[in-house]
N, C-alpha and C. Protein backbone atom coordinates (compact mmCIF):
# COMPACT_ATOMS: atom_id res chain seq x y z
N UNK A 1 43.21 51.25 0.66
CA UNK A 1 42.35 50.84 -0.43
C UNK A 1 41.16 50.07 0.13
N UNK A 2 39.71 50.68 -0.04
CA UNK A 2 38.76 50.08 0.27
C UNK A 2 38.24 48.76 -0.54
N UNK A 3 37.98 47.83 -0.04
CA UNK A 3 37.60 46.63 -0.94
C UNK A 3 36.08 47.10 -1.44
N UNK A 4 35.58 46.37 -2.21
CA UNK A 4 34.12 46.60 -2.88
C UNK A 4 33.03 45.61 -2.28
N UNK A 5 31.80 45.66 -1.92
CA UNK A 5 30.98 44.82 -1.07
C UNK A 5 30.79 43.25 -2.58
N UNK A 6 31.38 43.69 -3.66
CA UNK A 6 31.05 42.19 -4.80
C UNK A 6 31.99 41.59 -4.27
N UNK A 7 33.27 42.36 -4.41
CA UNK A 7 34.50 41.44 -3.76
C UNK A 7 34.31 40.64 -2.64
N UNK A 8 33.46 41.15 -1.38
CA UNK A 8 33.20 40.39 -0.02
C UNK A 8 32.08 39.22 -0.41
N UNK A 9 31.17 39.39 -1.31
CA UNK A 9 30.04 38.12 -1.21
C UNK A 9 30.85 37.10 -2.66
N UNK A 10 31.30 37.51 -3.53
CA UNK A 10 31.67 36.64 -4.65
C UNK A 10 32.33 35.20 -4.03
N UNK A 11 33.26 35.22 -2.95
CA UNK A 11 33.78 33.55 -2.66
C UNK A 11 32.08 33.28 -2.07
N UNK A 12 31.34 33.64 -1.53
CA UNK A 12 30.70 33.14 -0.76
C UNK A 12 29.35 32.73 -1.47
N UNK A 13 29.16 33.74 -2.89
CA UNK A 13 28.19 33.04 -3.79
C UNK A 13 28.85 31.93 -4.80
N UNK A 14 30.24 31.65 -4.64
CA UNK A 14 31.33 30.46 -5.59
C UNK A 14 30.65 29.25 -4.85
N UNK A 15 30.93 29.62 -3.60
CA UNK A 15 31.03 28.72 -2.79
C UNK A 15 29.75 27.99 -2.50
N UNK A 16 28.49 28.71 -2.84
CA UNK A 16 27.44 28.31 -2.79
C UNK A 16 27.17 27.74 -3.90
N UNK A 17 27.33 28.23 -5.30
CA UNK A 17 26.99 27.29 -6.64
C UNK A 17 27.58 26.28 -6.48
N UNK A 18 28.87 26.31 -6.04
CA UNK A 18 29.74 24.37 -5.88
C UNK A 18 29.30 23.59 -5.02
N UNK A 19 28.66 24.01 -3.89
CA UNK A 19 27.75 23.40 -3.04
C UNK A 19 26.59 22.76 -3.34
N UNK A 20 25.80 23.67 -4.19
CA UNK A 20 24.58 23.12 -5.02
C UNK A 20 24.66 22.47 -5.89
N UNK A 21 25.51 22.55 -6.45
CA UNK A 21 25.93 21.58 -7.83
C UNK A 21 26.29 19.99 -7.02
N UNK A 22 27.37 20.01 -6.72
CA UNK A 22 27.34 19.00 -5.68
C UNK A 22 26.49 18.57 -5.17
N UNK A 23 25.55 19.03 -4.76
CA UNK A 23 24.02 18.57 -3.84
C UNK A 23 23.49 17.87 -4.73
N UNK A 24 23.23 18.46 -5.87
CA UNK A 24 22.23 17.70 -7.16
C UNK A 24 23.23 16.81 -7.99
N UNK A 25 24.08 16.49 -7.77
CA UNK A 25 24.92 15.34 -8.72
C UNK A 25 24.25 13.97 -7.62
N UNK A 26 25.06 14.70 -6.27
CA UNK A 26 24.78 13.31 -5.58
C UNK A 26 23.25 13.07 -4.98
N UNK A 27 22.19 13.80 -5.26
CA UNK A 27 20.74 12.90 -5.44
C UNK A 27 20.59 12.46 -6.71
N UNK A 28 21.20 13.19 -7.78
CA UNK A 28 21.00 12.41 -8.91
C UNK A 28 21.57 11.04 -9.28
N UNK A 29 22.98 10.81 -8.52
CA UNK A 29 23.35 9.84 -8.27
C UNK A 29 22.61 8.80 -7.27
N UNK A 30 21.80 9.25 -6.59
CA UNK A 30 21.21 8.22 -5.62
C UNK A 30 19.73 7.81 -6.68
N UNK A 31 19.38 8.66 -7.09
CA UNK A 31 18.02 8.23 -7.88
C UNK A 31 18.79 6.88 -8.86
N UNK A 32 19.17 6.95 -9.71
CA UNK A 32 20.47 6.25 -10.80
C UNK A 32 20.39 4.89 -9.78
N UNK A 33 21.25 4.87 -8.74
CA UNK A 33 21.33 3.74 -8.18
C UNK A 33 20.10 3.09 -7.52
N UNK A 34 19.00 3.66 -6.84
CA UNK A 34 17.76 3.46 -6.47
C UNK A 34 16.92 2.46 -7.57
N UNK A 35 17.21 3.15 -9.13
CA UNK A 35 16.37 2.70 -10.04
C UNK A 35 16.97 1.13 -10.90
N UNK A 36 18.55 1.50 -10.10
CA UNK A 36 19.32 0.21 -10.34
C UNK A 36 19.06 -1.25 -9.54
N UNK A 37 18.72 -0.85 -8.56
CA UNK A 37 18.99 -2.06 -7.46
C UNK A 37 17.10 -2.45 -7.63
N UNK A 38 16.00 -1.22 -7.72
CA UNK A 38 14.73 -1.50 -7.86
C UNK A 38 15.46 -2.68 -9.23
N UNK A 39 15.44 -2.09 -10.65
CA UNK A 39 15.58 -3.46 -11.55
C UNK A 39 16.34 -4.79 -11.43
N UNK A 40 17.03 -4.81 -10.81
CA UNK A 40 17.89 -5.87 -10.50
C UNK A 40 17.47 -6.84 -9.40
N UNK A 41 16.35 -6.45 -7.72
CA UNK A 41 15.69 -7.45 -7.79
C UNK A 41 14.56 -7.83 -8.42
N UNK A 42 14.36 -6.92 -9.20
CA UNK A 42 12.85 -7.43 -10.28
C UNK A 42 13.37 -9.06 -10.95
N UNK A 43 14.50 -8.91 -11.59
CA UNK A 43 14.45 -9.78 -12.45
C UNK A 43 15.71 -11.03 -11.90
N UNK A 44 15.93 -10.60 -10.34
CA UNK A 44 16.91 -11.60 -9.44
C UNK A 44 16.34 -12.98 -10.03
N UNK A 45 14.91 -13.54 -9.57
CA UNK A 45 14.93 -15.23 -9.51
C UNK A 45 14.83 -15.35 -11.46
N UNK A 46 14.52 -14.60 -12.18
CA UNK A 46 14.22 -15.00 -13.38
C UNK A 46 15.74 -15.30 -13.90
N UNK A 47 16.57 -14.23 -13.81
CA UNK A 47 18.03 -14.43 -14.36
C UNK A 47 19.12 -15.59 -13.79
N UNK A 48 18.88 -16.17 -12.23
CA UNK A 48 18.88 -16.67 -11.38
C UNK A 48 19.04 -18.31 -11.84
N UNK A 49 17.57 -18.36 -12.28
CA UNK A 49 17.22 -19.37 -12.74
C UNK A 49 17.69 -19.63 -14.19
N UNK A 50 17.73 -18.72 -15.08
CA UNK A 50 18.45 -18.75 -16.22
C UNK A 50 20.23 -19.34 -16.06
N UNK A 51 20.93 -18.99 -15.28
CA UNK A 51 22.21 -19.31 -14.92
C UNK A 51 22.37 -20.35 -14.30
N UNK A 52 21.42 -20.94 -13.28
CA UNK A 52 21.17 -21.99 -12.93
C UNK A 52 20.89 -23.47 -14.05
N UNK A 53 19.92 -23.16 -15.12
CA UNK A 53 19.93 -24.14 -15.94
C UNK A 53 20.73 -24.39 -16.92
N UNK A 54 21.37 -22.84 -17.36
CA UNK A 54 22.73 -22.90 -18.17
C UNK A 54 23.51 -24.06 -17.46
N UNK A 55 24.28 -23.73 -16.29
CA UNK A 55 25.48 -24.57 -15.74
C UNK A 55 24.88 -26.01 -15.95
N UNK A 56 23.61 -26.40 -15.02
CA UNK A 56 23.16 -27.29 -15.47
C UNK A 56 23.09 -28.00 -16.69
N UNK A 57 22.79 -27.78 -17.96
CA UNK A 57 22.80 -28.51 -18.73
C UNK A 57 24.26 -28.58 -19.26
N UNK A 58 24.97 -27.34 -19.43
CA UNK A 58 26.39 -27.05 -19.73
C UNK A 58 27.40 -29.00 -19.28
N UNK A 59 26.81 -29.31 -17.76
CA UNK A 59 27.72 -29.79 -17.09
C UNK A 59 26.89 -31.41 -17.17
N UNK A 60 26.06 -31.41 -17.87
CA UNK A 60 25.53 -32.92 -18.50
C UNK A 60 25.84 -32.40 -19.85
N UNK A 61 26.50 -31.51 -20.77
CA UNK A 61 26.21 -31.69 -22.27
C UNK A 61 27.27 -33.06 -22.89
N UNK A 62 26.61 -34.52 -22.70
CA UNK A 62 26.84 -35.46 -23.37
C UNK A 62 26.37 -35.99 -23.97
N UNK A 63 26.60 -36.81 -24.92
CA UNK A 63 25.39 -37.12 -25.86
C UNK A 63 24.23 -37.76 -25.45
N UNK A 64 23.13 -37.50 -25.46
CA UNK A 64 21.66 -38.21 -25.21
C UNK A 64 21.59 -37.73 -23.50
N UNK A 65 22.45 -37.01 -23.17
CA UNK A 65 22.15 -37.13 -21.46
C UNK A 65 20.66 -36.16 -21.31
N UNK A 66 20.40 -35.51 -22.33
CA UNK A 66 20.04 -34.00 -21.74
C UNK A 66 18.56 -33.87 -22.89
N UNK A 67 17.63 -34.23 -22.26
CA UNK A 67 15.88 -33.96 -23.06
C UNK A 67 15.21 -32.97 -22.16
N UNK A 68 14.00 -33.19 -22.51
CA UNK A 68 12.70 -32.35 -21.89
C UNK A 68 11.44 -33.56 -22.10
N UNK A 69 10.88 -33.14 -21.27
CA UNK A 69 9.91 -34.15 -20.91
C UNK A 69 9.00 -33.82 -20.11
N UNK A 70 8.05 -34.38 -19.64
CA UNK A 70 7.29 -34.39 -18.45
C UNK A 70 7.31 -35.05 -17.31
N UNK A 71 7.51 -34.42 -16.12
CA UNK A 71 7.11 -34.78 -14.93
C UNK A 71 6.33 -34.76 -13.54
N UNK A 72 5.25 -35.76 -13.52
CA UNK A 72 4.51 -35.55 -12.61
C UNK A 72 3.69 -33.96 -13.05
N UNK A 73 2.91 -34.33 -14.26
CA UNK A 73 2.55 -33.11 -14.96
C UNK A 73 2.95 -31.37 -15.49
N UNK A 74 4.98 -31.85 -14.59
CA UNK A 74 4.98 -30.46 -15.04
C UNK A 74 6.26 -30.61 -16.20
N UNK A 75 6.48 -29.55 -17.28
CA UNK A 75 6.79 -29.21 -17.94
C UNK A 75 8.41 -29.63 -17.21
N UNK A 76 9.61 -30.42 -17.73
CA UNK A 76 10.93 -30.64 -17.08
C UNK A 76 12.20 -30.27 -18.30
N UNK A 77 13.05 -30.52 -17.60
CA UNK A 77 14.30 -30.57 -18.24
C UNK A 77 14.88 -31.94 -17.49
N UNK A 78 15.29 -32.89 -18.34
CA UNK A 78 15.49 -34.32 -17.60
C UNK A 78 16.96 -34.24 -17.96
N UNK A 79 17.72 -34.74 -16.89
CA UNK A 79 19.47 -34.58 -17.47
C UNK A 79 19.91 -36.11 -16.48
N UNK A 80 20.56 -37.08 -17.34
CA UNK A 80 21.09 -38.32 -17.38
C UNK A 80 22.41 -38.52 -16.72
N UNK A 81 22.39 -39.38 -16.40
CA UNK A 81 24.10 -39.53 -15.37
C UNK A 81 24.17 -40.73 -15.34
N UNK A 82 25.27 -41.85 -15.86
CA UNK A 82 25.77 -42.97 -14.88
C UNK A 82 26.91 -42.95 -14.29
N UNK A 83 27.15 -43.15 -12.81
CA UNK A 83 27.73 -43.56 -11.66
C UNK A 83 27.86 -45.13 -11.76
N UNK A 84 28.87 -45.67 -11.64
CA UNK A 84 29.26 -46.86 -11.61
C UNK A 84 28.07 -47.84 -11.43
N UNK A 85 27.80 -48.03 -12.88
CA UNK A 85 26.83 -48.93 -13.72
C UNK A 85 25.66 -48.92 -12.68
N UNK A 86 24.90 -47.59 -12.61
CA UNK A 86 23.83 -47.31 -11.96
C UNK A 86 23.32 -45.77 -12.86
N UNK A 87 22.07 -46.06 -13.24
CA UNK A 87 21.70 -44.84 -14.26
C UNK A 87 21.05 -43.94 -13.24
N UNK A 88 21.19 -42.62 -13.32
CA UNK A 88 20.78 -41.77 -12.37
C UNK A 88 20.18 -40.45 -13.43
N UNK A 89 19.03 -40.36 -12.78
CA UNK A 89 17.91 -38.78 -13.36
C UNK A 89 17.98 -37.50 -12.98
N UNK A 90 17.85 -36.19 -13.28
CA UNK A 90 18.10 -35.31 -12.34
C UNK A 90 16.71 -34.43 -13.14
N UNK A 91 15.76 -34.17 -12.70
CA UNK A 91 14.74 -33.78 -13.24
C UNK A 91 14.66 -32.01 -12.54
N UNK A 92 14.26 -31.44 -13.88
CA UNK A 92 14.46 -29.76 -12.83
C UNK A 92 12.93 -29.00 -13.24
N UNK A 93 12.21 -28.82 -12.58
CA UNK A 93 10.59 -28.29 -13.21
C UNK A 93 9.89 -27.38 -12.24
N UNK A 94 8.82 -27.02 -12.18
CA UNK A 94 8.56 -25.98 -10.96
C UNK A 94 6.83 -26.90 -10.70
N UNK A 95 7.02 -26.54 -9.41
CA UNK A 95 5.52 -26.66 -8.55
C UNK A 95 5.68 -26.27 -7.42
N UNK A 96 4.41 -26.43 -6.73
CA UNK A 96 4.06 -25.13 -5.64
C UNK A 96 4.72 -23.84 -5.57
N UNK A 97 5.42 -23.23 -6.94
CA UNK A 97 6.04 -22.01 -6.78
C UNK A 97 7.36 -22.02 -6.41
N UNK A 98 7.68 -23.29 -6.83
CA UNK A 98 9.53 -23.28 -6.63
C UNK A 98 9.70 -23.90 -8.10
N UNK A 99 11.01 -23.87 -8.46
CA UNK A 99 11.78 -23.96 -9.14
C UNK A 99 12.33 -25.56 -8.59
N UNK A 100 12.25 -26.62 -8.93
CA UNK A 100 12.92 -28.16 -8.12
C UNK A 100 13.37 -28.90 -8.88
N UNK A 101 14.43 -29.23 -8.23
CA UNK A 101 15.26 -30.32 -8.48
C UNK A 101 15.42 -31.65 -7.90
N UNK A 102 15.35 -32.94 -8.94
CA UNK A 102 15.01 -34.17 -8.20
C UNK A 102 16.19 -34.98 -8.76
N UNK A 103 16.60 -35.69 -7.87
CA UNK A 103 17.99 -36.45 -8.23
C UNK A 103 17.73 -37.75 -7.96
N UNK A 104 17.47 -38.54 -8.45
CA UNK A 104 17.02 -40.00 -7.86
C UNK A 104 17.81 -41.20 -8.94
N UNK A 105 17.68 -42.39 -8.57
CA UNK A 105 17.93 -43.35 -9.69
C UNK A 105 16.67 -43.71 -10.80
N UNK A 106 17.11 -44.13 -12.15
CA UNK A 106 16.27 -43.89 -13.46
C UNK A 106 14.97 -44.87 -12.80
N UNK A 107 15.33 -45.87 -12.20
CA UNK A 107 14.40 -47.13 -12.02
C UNK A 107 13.58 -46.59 -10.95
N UNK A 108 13.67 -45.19 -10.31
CA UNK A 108 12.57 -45.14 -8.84
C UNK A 108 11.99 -44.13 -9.21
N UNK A 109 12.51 -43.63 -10.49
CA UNK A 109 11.57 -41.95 -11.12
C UNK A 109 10.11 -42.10 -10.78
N UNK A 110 9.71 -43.34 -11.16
CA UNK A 110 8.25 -43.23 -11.69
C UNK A 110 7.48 -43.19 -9.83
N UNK A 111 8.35 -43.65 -8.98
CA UNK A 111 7.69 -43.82 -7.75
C UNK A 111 8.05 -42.64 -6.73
N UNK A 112 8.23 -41.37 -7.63
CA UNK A 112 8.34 -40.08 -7.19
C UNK A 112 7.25 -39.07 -7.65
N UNK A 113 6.70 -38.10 -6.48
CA UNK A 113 5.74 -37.45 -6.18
C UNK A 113 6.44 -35.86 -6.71
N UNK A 114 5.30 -34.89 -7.13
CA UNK A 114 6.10 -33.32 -7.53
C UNK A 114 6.69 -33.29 -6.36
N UNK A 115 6.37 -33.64 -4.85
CA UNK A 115 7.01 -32.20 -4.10
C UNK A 115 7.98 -33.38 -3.64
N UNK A 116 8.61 -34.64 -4.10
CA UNK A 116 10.16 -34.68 -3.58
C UNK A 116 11.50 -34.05 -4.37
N UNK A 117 11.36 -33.31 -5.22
CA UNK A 117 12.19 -32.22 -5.49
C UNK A 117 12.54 -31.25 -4.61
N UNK A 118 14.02 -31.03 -4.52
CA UNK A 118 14.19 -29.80 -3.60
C UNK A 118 14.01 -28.68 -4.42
N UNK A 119 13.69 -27.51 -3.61
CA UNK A 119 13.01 -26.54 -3.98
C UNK A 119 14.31 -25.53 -4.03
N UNK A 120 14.47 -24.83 -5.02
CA UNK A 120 15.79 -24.04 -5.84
C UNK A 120 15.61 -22.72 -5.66
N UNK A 121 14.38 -22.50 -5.80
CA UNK A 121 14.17 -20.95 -5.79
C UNK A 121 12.74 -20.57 -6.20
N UNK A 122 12.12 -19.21 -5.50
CA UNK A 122 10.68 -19.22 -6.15
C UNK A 122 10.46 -19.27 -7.39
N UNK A 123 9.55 -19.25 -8.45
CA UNK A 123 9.34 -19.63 -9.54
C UNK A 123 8.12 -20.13 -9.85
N UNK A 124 7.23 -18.90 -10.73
CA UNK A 124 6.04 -19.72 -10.91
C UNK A 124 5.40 -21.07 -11.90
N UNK A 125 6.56 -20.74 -12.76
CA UNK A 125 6.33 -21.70 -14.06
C UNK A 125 7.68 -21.75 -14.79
N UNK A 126 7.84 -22.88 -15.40
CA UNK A 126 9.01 -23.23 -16.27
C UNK A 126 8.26 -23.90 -17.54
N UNK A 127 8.64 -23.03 -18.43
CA UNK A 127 8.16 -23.24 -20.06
C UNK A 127 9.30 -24.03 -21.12
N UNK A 128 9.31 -25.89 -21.17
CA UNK A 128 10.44 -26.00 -22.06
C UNK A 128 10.05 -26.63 -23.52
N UNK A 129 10.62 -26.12 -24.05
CA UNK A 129 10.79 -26.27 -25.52
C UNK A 129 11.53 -26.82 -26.28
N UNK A 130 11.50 -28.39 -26.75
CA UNK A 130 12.76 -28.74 -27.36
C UNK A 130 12.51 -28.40 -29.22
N UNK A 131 13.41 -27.44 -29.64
CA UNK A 131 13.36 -26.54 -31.03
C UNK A 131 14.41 -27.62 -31.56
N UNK A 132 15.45 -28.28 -31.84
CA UNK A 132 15.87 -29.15 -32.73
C UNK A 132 16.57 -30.22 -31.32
N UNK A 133 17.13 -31.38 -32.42
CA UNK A 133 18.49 -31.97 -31.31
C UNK A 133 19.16 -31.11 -30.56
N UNK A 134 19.60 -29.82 -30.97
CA UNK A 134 20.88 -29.09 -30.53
C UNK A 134 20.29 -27.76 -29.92
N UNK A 135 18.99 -27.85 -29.64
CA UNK A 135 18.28 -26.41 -29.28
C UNK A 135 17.23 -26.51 -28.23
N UNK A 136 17.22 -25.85 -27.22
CA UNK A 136 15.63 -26.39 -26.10
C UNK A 136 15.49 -24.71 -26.14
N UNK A 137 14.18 -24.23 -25.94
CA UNK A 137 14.19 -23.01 -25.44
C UNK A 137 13.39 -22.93 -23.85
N UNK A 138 13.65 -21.79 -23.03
CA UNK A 138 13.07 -22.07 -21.75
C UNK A 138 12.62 -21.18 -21.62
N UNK A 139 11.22 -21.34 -20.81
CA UNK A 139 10.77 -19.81 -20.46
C UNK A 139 10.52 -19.77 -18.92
N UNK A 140 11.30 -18.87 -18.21
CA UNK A 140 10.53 -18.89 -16.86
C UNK A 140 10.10 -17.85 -16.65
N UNK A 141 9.01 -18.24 -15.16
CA UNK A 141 8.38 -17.15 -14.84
C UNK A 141 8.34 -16.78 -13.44
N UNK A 142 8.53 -15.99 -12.58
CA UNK A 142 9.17 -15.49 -10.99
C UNK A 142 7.25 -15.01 -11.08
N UNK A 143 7.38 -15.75 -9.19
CA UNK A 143 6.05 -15.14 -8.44
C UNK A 143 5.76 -13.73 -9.04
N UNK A 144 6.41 -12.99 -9.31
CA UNK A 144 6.04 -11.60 -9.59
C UNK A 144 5.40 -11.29 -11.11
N UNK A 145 5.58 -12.45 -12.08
CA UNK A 145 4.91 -12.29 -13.00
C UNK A 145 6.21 -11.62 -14.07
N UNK A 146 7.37 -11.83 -13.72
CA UNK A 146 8.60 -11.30 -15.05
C UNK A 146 8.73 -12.42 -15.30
N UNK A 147 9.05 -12.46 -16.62
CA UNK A 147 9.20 -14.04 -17.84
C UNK A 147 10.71 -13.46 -17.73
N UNK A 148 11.56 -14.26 -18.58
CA UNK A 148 12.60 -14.35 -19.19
C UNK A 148 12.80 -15.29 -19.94
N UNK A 149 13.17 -15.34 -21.11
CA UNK A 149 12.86 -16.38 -21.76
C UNK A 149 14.79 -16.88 -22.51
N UNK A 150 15.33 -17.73 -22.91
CA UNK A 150 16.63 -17.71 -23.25
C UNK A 150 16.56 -18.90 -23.96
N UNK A 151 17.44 -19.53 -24.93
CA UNK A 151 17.79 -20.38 -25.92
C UNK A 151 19.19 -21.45 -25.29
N UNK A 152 19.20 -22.52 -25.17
CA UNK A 152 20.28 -23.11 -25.22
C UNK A 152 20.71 -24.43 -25.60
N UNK A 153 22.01 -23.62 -26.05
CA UNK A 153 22.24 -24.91 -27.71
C UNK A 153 22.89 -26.04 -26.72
N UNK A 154 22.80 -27.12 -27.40
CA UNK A 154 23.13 -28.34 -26.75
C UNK A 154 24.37 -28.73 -27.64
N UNK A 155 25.81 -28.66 -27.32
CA UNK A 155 26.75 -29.16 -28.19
C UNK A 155 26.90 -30.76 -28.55
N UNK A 156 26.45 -31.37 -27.78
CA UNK A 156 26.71 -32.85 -28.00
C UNK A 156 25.26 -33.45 -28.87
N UNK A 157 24.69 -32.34 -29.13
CA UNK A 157 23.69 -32.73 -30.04
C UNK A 157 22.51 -33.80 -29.24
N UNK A 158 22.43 -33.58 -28.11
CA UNK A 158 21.68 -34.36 -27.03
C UNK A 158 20.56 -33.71 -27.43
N UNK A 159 19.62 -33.52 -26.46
CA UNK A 159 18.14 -32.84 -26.24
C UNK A 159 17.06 -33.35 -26.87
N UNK A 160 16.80 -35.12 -26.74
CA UNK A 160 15.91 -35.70 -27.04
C UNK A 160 15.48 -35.51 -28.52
N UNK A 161 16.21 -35.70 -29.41
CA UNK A 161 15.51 -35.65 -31.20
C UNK A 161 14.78 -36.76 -31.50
């Protein structure tokens, strides 16, 4: 019994559509992830910084610890601490393009300069907003020019009213 020449190429054109198919799943899969990791450091220091001030205020939410204010002309989030009957500041605001944090005692604030904050992360601007007792809104903004903007409620009813 002679075989037929469809019979001889058919595994070998199978074998080629599952090949190609395969080929184009996994560039399509690489584009997918390409366009994943491109968005994800877009918006790294903005979200960054969002999680950063969450914990932050989260971990002062006591009553009156936690306002907004100004410092050294820039736009802050001021969060309160006493340590054995010593009042302590922790001021968080951006200049020269960082994101900073200043930890000092309440009585030496005023004899602090923008750049003795340590510097947290790039960041071109920090936008704060105190919307009631129980509400600040924040807006930041990453060297690259992405905002993110987020809401956070203050449970102890702090946030300078």
């Amino acid at each position: 019994m002679k075989k037929s020449k469809i019979s001889d190429i058919f595994p070998i054109l199978l074998f080629m559509i599952f090949t190609l198919s395969a080929l184009g799943i996994v560039l399509a899969s690489v584009q997918i992830y390409q366009r994943i990791i491109r968005y994800a450091n877009e918006d790294f220091e903005t979200e960054t910084a969002v999680a950063y001030m969450t914990e932050k205020v989260r971990s002062h939410d006591r009553d009156g610890d936690i306002d907004t204010g100004v410092f050294c002309g820039h736009e802050a989030v001021i969060l309160e601490d006493r340590v054995v009957d010593t009042d302590y500041v922790t001021c968080i605001y951006t200049s020269d393009g960082y994101l900073r944090e200043l930890f000092t005692e309440k009585d030496l604030l005023d004899g602090c300069s923008e750049d003795s904050g340590n510097p947290i992360l790039e960041m071109d601007d920090l936008s704060v907003e105190n919307i009631s007792g129980r509400l600040m809104y924040l807006r930041f903004t990453d060297v690259k020019g992405n905002v993110r903007d987020t809401y956070l409620s203050v449970q102890s009813g702090g946030g300078g009213q």
